[in-house]
Protein backbone atom coordinates (compact mmCIF):
# COMPACT_ATOMS: atom_id res chain seq x y z
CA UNK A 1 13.00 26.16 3.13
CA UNK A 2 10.38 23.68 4.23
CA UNK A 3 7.14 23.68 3.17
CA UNK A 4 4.18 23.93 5.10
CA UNK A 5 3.36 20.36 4.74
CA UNK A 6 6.81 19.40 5.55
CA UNK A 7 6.92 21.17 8.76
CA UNK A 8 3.52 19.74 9.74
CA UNK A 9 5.15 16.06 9.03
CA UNK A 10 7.97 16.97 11.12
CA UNK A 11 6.10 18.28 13.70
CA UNK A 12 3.77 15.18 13.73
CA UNK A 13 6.91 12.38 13.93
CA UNK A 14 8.99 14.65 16.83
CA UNK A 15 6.37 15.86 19.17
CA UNK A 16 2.76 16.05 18.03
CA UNK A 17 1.48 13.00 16.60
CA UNK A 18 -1.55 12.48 14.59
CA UNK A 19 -5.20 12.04 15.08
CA UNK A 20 -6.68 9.34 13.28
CA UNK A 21 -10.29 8.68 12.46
CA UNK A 22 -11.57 5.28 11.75
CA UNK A 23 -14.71 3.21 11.27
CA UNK A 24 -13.24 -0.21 11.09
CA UNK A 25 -14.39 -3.47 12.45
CA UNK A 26 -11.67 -4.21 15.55
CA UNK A 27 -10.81 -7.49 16.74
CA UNK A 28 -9.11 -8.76 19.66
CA UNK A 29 -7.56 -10.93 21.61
CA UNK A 30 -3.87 -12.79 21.97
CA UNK A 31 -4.32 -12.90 18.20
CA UNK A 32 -6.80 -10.18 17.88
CA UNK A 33 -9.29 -12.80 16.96
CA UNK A 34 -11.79 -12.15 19.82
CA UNK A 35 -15.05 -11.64 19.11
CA UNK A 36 -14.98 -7.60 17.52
CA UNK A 37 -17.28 -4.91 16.81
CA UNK A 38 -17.79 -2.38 14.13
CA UNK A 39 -16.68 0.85 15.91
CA UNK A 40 -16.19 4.79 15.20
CA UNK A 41 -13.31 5.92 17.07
CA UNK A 42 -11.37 9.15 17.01
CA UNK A 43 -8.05 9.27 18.74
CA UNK A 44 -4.44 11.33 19.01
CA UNK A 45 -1.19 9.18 18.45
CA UNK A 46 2.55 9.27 19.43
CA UNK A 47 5.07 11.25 17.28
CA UNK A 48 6.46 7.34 17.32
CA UNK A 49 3.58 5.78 15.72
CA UNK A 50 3.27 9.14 13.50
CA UNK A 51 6.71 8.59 11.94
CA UNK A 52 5.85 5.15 11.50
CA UNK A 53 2.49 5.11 9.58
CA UNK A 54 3.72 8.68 7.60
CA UNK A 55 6.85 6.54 6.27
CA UNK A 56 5.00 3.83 5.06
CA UNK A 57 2.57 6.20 3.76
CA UNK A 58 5.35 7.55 1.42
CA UNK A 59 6.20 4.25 0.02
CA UNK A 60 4.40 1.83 -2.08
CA UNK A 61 3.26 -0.30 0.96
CA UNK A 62 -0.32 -1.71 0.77
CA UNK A 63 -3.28 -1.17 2.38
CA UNK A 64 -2.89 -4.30 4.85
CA UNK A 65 0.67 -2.84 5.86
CA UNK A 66 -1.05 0.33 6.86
CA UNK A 67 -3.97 -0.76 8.57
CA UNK A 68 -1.78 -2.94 10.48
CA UNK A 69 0.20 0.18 11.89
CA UNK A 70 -2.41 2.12 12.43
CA UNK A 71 -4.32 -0.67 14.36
CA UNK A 72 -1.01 -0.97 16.69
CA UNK A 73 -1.23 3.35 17.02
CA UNK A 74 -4.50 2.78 17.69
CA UNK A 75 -4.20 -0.11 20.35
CA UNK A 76 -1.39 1.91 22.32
CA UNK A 77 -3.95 5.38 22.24
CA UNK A 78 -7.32 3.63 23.25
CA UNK A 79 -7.07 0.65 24.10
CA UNK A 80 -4.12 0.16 26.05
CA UNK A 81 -4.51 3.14 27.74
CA UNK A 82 -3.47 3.38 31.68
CA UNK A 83 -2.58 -0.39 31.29
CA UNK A 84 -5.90 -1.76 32.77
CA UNK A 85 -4.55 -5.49 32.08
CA UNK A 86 -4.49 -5.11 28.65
CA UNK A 87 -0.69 -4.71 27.35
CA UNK A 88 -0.51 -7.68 25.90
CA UNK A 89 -3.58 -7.08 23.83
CA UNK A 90 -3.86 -7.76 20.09
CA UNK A 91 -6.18 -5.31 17.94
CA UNK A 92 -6.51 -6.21 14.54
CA UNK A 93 -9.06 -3.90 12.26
CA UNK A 94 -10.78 -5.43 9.07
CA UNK A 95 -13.43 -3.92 6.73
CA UNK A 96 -12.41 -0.03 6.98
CA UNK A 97 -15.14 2.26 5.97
CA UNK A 98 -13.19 5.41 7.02
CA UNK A 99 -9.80 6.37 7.50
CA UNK A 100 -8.72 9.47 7.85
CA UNK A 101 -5.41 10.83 9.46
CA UNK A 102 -4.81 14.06 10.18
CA UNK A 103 -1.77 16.16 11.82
């Protein structure tokens, strides 16, 4: 039997996705070296991105290696959004304050 926690992961990497909660400074650009900006944002993610960041969540990856999947999640939620001419965009985030990922 699965545990609550369990399910909830399951749920989150098949068909709800997570909502994540940062306070990060974001950078962008081709290289996501544009000129940034600290910002607060609070967002819902794929079951896609979900799987990804709760697998490397489970392993011994570093903090780099999750902020870097998180700031894809994040670029596909928010800032990619409705295309807009931004789907080749590049979001890099540096100098977390808060992360926070819930399902």
């Amino acid at each position: 039997m699965a545990t609550a926690g369990q399910s909830a992961r399951q749920r989150a990497a098949t068909s709800a996705g997570l909502v994540i909660s940062i306070t990060a400074y974001f950078g962008f650009g081709s290289e996501g070296s544009d000129a940034g900006r600290m910002r607060d944002i609070q967002v819902a993610v794929s079951p896609s991105h979900a799987a990804a960041i709760l697998a490397v969540r489970d392993t011994s990856a570093t903090d780099s290696e999750l902020h870097d999947l998180v700031a894809e999640a994040i670029a596909d939620a928010y800032f990619r959004v409705e295309g807009g001419g931004r789907a080749g965009l590049k979001v890099r985030i540096e100098a977390v304050e808060r992360l926070d990922i819930a399902f």
